[in-house]
PDB file of N, CA and C in Angstrom:
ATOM      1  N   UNK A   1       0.854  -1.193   0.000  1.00  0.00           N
ATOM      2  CA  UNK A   1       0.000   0.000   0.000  1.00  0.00           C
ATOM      3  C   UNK A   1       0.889   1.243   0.000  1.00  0.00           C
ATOM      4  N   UNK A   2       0.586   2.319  -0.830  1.00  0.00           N
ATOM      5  CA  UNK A   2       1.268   3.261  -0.905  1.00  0.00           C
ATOM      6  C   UNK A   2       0.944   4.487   0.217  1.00  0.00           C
ATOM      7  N   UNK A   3       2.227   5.005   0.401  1.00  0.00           N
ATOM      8  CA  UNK A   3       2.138   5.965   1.984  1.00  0.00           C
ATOM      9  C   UNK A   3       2.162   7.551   1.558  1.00  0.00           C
ATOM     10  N   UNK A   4       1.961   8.220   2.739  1.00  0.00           N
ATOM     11  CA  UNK A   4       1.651   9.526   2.547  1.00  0.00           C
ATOM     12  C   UNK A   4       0.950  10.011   1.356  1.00  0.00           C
ATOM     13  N   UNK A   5       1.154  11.063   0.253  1.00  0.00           N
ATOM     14  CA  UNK A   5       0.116  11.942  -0.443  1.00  0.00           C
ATOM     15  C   UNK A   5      -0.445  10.680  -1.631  1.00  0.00           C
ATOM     16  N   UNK A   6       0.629   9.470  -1.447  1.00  0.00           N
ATOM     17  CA  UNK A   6       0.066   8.754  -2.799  1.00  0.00           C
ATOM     18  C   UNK A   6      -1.349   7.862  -1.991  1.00  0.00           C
ATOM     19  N   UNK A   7      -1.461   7.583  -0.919  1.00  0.00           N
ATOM     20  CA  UNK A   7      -2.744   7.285  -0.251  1.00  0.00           C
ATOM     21  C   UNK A   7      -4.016   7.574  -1.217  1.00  0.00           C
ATOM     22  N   UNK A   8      -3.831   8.930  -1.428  1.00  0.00           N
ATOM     23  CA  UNK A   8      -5.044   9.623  -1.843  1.00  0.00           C
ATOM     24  C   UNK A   8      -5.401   9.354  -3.197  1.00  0.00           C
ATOM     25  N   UNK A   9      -4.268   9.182  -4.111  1.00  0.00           N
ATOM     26  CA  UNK A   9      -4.330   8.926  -5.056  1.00  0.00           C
ATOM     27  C   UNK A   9      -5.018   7.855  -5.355  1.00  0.00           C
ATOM     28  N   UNK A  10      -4.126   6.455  -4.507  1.00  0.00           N
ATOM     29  CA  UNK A  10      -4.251   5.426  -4.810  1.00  0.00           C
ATOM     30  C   UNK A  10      -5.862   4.824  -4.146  1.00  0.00           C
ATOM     31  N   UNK A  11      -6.426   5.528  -3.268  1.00  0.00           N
ATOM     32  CA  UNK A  11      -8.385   5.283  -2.907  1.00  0.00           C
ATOM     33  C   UNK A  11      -8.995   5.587  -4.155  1.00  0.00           C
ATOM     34  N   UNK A  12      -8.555   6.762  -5.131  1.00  0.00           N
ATOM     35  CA  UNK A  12      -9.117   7.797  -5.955  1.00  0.00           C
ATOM     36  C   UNK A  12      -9.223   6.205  -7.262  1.00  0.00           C
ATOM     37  N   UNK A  13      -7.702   6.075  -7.441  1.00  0.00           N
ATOM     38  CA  UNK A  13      -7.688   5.135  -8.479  1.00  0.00           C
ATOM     39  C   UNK A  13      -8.375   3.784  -8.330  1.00  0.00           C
ATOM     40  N   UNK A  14      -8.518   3.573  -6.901  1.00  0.00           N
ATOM     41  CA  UNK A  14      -9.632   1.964  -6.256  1.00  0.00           C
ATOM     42  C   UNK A  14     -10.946   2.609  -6.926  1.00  0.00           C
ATOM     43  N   UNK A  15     -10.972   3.737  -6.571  1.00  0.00           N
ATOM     44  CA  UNK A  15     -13.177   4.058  -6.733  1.00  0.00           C
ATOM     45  C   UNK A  15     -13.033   3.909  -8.258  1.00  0.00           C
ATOM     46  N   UNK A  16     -12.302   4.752  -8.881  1.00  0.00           N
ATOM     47  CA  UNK A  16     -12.709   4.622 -10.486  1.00  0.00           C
ATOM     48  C   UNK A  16     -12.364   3.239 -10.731  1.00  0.00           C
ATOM     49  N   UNK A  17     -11.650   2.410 -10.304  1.00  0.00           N
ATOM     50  CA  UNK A  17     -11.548   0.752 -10.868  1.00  0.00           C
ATOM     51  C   UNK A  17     -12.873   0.233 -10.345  1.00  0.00           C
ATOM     52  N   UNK A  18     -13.774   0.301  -9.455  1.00  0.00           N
ATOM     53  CA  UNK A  18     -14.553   0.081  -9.359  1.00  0.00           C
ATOM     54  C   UNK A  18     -15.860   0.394  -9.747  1.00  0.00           C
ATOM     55  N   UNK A  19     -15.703   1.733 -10.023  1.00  0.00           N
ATOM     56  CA  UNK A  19     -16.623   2.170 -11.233  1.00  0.00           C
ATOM     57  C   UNK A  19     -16.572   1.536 -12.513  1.00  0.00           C
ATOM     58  N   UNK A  20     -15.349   1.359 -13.033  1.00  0.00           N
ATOM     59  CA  UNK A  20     -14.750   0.810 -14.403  1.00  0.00           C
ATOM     60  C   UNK A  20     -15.528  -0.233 -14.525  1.00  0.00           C
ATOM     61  N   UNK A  21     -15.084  -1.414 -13.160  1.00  0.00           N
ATOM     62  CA  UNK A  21     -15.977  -2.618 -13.464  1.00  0.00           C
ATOM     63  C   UNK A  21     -17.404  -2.587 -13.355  1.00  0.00           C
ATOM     64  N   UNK A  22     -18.449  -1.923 -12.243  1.00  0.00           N
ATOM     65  CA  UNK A  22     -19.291  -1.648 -12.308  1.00  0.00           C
ATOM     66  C   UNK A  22     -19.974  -1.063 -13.621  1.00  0.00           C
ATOM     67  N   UNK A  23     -19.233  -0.144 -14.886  1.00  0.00           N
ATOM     68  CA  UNK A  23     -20.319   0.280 -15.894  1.00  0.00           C
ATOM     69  C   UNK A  23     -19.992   1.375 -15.369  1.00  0.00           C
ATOM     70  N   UNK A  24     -20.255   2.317 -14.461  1.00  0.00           N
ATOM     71  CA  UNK A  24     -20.664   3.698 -14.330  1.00  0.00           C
ATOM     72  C   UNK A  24     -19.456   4.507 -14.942  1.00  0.00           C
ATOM     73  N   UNK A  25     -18.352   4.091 -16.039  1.00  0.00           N
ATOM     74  CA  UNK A  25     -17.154   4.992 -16.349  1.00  0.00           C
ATOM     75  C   UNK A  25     -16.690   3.828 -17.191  1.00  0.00           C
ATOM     76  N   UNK A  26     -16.419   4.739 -18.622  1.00  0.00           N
ATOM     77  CA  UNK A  26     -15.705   4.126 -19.589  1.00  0.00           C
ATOM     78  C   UNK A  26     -14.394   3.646 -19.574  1.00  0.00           C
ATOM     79  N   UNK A  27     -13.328   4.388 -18.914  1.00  0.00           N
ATOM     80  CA  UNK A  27     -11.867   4.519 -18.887  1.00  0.00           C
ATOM     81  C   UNK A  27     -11.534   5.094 -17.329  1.00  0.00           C
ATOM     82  N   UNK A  28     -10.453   4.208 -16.723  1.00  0.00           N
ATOM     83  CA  UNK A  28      -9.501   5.103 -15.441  1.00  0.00           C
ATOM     84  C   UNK A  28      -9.045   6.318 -15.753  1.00  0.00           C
ATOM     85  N   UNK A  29      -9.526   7.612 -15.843  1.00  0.00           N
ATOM     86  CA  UNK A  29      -9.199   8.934 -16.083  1.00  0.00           C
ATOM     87  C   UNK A  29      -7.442   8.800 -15.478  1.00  0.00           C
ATOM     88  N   UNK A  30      -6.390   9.218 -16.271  1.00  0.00           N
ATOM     89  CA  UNK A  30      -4.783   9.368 -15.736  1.00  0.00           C
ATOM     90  C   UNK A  30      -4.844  10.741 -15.156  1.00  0.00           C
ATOM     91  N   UNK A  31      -3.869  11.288 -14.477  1.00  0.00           N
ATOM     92  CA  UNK A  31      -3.428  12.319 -14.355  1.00  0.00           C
ATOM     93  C   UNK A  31      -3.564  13.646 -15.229  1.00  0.00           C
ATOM     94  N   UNK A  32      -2.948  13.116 -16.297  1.00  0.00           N
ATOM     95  CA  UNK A  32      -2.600  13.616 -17.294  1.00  0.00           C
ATOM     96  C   UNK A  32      -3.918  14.050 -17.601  1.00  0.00           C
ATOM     97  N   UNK A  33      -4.948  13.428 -18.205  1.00  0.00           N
ATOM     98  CA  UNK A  33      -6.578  13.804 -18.392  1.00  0.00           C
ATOM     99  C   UNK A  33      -6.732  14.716 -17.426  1.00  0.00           C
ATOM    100  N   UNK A  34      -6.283  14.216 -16.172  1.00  0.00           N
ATOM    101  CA  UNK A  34      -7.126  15.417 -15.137  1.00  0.00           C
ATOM    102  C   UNK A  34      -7.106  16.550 -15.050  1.00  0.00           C
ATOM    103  N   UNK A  35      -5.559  16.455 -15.767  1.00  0.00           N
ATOM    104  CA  UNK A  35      -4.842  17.516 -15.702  1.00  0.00           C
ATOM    105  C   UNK A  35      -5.352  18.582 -17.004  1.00  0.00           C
ATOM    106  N   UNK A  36      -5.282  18.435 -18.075  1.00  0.00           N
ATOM    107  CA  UNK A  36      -5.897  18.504 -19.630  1.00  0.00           C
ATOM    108  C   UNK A  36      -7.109  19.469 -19.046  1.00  0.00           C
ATOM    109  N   UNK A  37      -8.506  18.229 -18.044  1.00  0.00           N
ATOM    110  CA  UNK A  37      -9.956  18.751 -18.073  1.00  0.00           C
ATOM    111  C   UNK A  37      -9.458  19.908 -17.386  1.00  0.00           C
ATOM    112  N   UNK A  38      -8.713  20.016 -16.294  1.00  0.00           N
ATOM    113  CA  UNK A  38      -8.709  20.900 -15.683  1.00  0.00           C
ATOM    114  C   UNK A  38      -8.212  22.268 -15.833  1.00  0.00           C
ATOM    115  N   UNK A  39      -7.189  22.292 -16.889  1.00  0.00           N
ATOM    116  CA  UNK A  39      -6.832  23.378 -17.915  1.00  0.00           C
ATOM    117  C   UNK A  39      -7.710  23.968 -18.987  1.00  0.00           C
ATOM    118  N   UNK A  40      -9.023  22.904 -19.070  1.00  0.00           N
ATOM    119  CA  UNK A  40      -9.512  23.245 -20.432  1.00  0.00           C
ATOM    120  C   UNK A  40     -10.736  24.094 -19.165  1.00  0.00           C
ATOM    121  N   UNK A  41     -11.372  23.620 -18.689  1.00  0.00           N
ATOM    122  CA  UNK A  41     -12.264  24.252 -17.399  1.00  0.00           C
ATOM    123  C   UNK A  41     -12.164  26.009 -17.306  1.00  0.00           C
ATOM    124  N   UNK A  42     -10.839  26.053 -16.614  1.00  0.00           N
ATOM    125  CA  UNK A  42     -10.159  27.138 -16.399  1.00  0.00           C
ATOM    126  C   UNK A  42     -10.076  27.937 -17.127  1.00  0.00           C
ATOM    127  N   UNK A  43      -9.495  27.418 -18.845  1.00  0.00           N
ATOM    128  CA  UNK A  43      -9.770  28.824 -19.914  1.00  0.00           C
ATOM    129  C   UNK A  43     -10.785  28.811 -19.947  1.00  0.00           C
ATOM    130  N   UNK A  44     -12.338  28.152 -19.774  1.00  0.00           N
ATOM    131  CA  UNK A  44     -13.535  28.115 -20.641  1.00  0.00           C
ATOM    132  C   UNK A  44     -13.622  29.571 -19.562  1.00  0.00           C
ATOM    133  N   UNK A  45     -13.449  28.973 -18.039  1.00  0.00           N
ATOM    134  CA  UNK A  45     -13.867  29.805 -17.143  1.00  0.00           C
ATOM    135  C   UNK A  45     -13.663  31.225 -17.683  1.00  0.00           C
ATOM    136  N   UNK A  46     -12.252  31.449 -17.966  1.00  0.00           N
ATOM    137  CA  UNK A  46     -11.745  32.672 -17.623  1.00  0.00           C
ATOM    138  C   UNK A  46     -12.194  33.834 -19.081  1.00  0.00           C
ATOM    139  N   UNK A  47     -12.197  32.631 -20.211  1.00  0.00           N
ATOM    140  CA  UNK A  47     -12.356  33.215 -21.443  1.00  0.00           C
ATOM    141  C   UNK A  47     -14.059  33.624 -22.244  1.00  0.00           C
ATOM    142  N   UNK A  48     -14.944  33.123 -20.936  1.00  0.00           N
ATOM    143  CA  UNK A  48     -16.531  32.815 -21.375  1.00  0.00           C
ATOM    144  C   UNK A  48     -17.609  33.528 -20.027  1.00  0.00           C
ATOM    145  N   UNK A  49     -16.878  33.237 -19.211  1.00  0.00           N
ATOM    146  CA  UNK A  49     -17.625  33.571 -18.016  1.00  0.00           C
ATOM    147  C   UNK A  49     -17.333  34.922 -17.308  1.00  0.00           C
ATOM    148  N   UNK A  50     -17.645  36.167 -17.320  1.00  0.00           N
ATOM    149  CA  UNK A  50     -17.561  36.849 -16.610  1.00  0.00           C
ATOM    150  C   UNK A  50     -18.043  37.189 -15.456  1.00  0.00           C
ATOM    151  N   UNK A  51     -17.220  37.132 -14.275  1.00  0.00           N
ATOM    152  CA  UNK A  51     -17.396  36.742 -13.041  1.00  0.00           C
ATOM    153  C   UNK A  51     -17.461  37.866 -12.471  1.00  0.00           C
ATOM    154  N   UNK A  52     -18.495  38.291 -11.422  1.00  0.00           N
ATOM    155  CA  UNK A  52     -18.583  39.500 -10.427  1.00  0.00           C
ATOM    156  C   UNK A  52     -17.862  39.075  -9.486  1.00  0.00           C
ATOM    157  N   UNK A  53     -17.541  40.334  -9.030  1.00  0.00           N
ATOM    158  CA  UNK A  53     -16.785  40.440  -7.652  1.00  0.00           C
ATOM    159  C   UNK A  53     -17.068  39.935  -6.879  1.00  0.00           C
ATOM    160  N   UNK A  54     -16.140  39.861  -5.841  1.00  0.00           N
ATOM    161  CA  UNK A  54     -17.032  38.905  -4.190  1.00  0.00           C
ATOM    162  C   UNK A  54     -18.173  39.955  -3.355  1.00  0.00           C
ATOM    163  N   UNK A  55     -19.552  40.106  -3.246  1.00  0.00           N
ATOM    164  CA  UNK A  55     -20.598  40.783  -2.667  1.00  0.00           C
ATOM    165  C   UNK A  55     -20.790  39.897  -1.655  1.00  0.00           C
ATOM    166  N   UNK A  56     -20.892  40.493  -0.541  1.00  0.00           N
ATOM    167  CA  UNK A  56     -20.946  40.569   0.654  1.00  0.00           C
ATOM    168  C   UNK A  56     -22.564  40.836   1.538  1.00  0.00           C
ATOM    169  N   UNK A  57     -23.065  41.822   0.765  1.00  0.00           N
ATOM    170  CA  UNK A  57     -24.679  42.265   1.488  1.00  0.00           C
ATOM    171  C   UNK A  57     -25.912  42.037  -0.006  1.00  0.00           C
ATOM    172  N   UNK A  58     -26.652  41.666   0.425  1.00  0.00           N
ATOM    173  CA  UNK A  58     -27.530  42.079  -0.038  1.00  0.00           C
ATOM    174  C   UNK A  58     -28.117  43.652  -1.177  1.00  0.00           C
ATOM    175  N   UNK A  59     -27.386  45.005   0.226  1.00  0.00           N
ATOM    176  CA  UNK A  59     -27.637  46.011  -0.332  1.00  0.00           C
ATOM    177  C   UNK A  59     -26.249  45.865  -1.955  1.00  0.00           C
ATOM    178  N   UNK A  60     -25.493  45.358  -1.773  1.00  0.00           N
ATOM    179  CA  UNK A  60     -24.150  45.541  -2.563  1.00  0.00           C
ATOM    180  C   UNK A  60     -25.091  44.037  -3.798  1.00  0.00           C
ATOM    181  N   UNK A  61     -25.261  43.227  -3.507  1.00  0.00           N
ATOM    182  CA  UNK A  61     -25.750  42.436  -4.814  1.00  0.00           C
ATOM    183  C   UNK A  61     -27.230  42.961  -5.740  1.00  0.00           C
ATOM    184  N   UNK A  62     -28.342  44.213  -5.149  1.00  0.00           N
ATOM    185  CA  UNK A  62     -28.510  44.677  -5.556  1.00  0.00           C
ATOM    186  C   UNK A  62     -28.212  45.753  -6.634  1.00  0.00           C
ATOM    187  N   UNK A  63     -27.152  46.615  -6.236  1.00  0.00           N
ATOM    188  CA  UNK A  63     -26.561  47.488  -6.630  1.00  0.00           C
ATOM    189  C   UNK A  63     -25.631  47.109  -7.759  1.00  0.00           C
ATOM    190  N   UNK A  64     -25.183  45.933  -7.714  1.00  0.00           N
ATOM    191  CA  UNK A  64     -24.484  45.298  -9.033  1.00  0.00           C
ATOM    192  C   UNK A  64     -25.459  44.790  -9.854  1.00  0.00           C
ATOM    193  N   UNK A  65     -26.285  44.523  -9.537  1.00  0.00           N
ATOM    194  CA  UNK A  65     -27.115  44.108 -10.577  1.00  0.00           C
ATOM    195  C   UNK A  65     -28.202  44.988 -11.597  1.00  0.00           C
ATOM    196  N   UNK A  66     -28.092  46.089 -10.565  1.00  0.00           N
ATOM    197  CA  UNK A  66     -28.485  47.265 -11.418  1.00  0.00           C
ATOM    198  C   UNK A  66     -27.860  48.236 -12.168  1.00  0.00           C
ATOM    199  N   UNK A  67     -26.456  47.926 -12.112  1.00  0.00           N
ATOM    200  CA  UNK A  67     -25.380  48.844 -12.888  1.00  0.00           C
ATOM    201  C   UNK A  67     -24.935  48.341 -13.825  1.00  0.00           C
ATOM    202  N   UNK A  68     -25.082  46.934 -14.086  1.00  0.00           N
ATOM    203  CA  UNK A  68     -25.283  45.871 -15.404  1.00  0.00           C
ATOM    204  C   UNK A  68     -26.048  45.224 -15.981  1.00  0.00           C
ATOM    205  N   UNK A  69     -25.748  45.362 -17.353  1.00  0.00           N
ATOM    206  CA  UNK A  69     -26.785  44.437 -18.162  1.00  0.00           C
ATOM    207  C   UNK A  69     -26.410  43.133 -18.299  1.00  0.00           C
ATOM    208  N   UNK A  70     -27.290  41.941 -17.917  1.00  0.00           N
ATOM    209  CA  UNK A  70     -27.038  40.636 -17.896  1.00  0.00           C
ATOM    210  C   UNK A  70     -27.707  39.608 -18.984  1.00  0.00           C
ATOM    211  N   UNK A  71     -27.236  38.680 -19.377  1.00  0.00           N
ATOM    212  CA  UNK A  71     -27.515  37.668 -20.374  1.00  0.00           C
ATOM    213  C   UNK A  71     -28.715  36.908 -19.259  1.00  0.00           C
ATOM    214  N   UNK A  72     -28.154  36.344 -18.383  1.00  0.00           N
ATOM    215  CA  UNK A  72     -28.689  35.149 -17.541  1.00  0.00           C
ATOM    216  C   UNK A  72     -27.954  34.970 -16.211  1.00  0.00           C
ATOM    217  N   UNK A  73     -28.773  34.697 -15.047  1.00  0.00           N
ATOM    218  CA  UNK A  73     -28.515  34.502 -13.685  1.00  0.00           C
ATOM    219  C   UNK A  73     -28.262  33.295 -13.343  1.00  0.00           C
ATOM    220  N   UNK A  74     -27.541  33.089 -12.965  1.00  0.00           N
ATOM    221  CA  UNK A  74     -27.395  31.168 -12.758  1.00  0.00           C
ATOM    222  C   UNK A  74     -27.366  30.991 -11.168  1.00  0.00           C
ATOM    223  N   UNK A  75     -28.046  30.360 -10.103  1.00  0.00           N
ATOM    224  CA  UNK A  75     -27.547  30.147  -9.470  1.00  0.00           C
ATOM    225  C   UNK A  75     -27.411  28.240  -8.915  1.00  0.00           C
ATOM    226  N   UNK A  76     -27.086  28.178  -8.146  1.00  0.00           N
ATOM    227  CA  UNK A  76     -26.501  26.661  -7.678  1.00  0.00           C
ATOM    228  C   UNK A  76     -25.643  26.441  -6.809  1.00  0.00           C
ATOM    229  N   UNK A  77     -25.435  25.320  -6.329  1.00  0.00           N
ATOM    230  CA  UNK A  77     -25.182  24.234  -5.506  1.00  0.00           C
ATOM    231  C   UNK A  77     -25.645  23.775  -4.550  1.00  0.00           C
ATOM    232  N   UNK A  78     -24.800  22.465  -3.961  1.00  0.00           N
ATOM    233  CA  UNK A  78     -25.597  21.621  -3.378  1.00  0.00           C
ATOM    234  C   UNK A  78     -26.277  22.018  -1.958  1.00  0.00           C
ATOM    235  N   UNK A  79     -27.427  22.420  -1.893  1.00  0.00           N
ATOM    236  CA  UNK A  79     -27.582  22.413  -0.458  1.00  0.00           C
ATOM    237  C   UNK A  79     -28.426  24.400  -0.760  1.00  0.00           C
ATOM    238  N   UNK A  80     -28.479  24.777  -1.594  1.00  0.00           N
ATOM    239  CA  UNK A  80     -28.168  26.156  -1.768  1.00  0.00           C
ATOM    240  C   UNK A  80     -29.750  26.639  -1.001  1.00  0.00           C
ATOM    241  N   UNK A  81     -30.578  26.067  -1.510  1.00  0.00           N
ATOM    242  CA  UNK A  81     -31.926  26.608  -0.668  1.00  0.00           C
ATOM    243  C   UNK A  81     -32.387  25.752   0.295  1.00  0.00           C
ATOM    244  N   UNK A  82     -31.512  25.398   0.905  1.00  0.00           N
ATOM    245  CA  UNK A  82     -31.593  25.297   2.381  1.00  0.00           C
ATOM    246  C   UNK A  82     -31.130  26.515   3.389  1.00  0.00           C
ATOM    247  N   UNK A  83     -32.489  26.752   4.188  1.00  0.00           N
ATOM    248  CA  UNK A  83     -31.939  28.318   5.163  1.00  0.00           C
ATOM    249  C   UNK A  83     -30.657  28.130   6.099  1.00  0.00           C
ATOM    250  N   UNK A  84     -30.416  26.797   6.397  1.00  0.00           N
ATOM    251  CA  UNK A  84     -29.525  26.722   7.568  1.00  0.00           C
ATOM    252  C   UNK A  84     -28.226  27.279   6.578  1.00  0.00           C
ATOM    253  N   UNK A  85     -27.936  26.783   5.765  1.00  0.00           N
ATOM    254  CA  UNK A  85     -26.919  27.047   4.683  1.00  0.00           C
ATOM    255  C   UNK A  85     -26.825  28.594   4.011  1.00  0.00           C
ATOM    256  N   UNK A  86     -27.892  29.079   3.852  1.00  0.00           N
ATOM    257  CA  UNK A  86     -28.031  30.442   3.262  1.00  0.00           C
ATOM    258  C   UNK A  86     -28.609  31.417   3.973  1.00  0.00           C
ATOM    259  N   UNK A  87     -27.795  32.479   4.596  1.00  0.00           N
ATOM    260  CA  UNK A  87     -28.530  33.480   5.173  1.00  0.00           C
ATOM    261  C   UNK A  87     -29.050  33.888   4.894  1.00  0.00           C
ATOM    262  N   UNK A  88     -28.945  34.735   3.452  1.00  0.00           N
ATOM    263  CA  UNK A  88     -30.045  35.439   2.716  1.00  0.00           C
ATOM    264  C   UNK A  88     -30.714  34.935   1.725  1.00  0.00           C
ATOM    265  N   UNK A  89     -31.689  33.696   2.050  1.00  0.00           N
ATOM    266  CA  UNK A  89     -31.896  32.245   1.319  1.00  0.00           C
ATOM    267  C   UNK A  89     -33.019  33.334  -0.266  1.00  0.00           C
ATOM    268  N   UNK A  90     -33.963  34.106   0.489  1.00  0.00           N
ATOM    269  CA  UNK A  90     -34.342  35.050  -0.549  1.00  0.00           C
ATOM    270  C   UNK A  90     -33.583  35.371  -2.656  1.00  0.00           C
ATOM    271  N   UNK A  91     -32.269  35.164  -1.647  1.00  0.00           N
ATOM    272  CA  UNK A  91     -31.387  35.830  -2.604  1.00  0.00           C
ATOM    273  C   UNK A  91     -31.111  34.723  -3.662  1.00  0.00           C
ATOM    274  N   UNK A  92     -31.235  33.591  -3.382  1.00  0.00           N
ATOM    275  CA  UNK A  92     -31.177  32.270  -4.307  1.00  0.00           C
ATOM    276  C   UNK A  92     -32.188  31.581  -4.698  1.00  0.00           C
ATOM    277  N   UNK A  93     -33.524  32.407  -4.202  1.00  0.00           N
ATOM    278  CA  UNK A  93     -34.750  32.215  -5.142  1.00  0.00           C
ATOM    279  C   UNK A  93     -34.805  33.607  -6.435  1.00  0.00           C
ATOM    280  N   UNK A  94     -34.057  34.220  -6.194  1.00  0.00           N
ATOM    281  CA  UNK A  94     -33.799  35.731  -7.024  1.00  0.00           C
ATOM    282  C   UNK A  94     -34.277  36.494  -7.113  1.00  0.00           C
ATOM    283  N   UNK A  95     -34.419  37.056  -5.829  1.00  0.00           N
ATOM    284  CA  UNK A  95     -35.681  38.353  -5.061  1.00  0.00           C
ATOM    285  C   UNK A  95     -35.202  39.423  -5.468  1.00  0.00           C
ATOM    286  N   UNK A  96     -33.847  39.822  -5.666  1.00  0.00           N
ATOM    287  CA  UNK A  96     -32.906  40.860  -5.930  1.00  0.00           C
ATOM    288  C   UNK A  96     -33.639  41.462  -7.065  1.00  0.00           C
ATOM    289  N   UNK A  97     -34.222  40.333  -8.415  1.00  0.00           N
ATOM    290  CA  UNK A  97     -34.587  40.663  -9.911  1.00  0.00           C
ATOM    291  C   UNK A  97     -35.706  41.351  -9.608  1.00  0.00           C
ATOM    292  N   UNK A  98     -36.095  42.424 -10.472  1.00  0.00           N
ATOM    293  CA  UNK A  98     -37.123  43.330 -10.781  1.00  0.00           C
ATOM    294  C   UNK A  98     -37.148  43.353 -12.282  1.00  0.00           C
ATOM    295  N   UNK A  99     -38.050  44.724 -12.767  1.00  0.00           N
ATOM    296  CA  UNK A  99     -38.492  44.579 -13.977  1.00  0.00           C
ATOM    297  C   UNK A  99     -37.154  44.933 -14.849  1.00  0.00           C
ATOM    298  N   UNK A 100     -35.941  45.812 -14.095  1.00  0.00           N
ATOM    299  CA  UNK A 100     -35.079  45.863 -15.308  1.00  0.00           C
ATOM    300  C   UNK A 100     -34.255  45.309 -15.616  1.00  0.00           C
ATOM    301  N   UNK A 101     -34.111  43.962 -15.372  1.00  0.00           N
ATOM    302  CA  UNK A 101     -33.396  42.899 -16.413  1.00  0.00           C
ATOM    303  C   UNK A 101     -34.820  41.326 -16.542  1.00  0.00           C
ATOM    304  N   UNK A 102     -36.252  41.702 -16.810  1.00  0.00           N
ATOM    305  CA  UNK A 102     -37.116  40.915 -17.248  1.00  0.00           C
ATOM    306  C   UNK A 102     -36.698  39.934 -18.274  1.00  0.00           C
ATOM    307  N   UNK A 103     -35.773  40.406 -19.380  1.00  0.00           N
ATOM    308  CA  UNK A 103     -35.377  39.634 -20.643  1.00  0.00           C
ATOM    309  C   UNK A 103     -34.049  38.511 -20.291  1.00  0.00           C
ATOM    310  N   UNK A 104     -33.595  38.622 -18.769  1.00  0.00           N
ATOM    311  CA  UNK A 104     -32.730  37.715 -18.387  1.00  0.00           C
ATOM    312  C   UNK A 104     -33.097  36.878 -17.872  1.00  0.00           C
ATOM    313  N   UNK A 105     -32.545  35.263 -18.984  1.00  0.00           N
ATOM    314  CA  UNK A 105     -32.764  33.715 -18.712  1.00  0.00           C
ATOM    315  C   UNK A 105     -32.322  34.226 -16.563  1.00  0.00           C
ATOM    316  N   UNK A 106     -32.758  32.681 -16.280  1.00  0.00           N
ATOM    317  CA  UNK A 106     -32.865  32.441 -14.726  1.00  0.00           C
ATOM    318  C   UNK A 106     -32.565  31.335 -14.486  1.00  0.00           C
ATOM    319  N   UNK A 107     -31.584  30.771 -14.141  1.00  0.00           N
ATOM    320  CA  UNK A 107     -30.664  29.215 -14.617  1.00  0.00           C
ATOM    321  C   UNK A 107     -30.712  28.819 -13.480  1.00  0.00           C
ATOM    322  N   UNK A 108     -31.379  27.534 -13.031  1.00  0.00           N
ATOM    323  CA  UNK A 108     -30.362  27.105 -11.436  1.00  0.00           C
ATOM    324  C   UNK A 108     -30.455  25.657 -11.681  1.00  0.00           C
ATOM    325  N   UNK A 109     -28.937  25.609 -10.798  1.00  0.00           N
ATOM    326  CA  UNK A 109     -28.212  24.289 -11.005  1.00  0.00           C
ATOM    327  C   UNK A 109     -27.734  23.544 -10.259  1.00  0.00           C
ATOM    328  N   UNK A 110     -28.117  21.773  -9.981  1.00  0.00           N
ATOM    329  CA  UNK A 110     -27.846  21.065  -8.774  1.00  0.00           C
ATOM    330  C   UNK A 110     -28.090  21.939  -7.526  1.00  0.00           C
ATOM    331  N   UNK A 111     -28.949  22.797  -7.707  1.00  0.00           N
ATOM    332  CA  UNK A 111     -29.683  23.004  -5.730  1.00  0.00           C
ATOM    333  C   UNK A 111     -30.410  22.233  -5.511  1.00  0.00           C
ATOM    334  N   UNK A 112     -30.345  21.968  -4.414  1.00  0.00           N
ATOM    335  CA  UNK A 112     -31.093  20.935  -3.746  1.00  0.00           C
ATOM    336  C   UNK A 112     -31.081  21.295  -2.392  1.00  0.00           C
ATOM    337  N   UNK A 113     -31.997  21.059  -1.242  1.00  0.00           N
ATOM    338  CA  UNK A 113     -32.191  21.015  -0.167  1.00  0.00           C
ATOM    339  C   UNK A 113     -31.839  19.966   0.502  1.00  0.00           C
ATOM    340  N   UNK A 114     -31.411  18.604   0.361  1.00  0.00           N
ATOM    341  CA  UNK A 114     -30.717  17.690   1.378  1.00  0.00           C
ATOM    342  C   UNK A 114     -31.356  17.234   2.586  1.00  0.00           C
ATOM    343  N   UNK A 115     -32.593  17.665   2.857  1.00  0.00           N
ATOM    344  CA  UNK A 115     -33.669  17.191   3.828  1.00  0.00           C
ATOM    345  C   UNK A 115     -35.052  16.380   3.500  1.00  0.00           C
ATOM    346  N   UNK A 116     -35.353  16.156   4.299  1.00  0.00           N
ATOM    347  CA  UNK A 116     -37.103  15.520   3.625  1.00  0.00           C
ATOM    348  C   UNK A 116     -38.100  16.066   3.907  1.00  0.00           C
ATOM    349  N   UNK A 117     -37.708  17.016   5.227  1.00  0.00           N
ATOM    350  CA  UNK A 117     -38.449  18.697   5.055  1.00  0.00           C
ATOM    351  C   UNK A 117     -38.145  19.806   5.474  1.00  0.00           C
ATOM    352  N   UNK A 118     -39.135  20.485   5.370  1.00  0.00           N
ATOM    353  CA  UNK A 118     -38.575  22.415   5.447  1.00  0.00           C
ATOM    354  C   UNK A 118     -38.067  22.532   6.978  1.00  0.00           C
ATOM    355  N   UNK A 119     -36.806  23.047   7.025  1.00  0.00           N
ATOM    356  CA  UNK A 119     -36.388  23.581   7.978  1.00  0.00           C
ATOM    357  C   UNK A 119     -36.902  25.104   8.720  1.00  0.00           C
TER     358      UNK A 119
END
């Protein structure tokens, strides 16, 4: 069994062999692939996505959203409209939107709540 950082590796490379045989994955993804997706990710990110600043309040994610014109709002992840998780849970149903960006798509992705009921 391999010691220290290769540990991690080597659980990583057990689950995908076991996926492999199971069906759920065509090929043991190498390094090298990981490495590739993860470069290609990064330009899509940097070259497609224009990213707002880090907002902090409410009053401040308003205020950006009214000083720009937007394509589409995306929001997501796991757990995202759950209140224990989101303080300003409002803000990820997209209370912020009013009538002047009406013509902007409203995207949300893998949220999920993680309970079997309302908190």
């Amino acid at each position: 069994m391999p010691k220290g950082s290769n540990i991690i590796a080597y659980k990583a490379y057990i689950k995908n062999l076991i996926k492999l045989l199971l069906g759920r994955i065509k090929a043991i993804p190498t390094s090298k692939k990981e490495l590739y997706i993860q470069r290609e990710l990064a330009d899509f990110r940097g070259n497609r996505l224009a990213m707002s600043p880090t907002i902090f309040s409410e009053a401040e994610l308003r205020e950006y959203y009214r000083s720009k014109s937007f394509d589409a709002f995306v929001v997501g992840r796991d757990q995202v409209w759950r209140p224990r998780y989101s303080p300003s849970i409002l803000n990820f149903y997209f209370d912020f939107l009013d009538d002047i960006q009406s013509e902007a798509k409203r995207l949300v992705y893998a949220a999920s709540f993680c309970v079997d009921g309302w908190e």
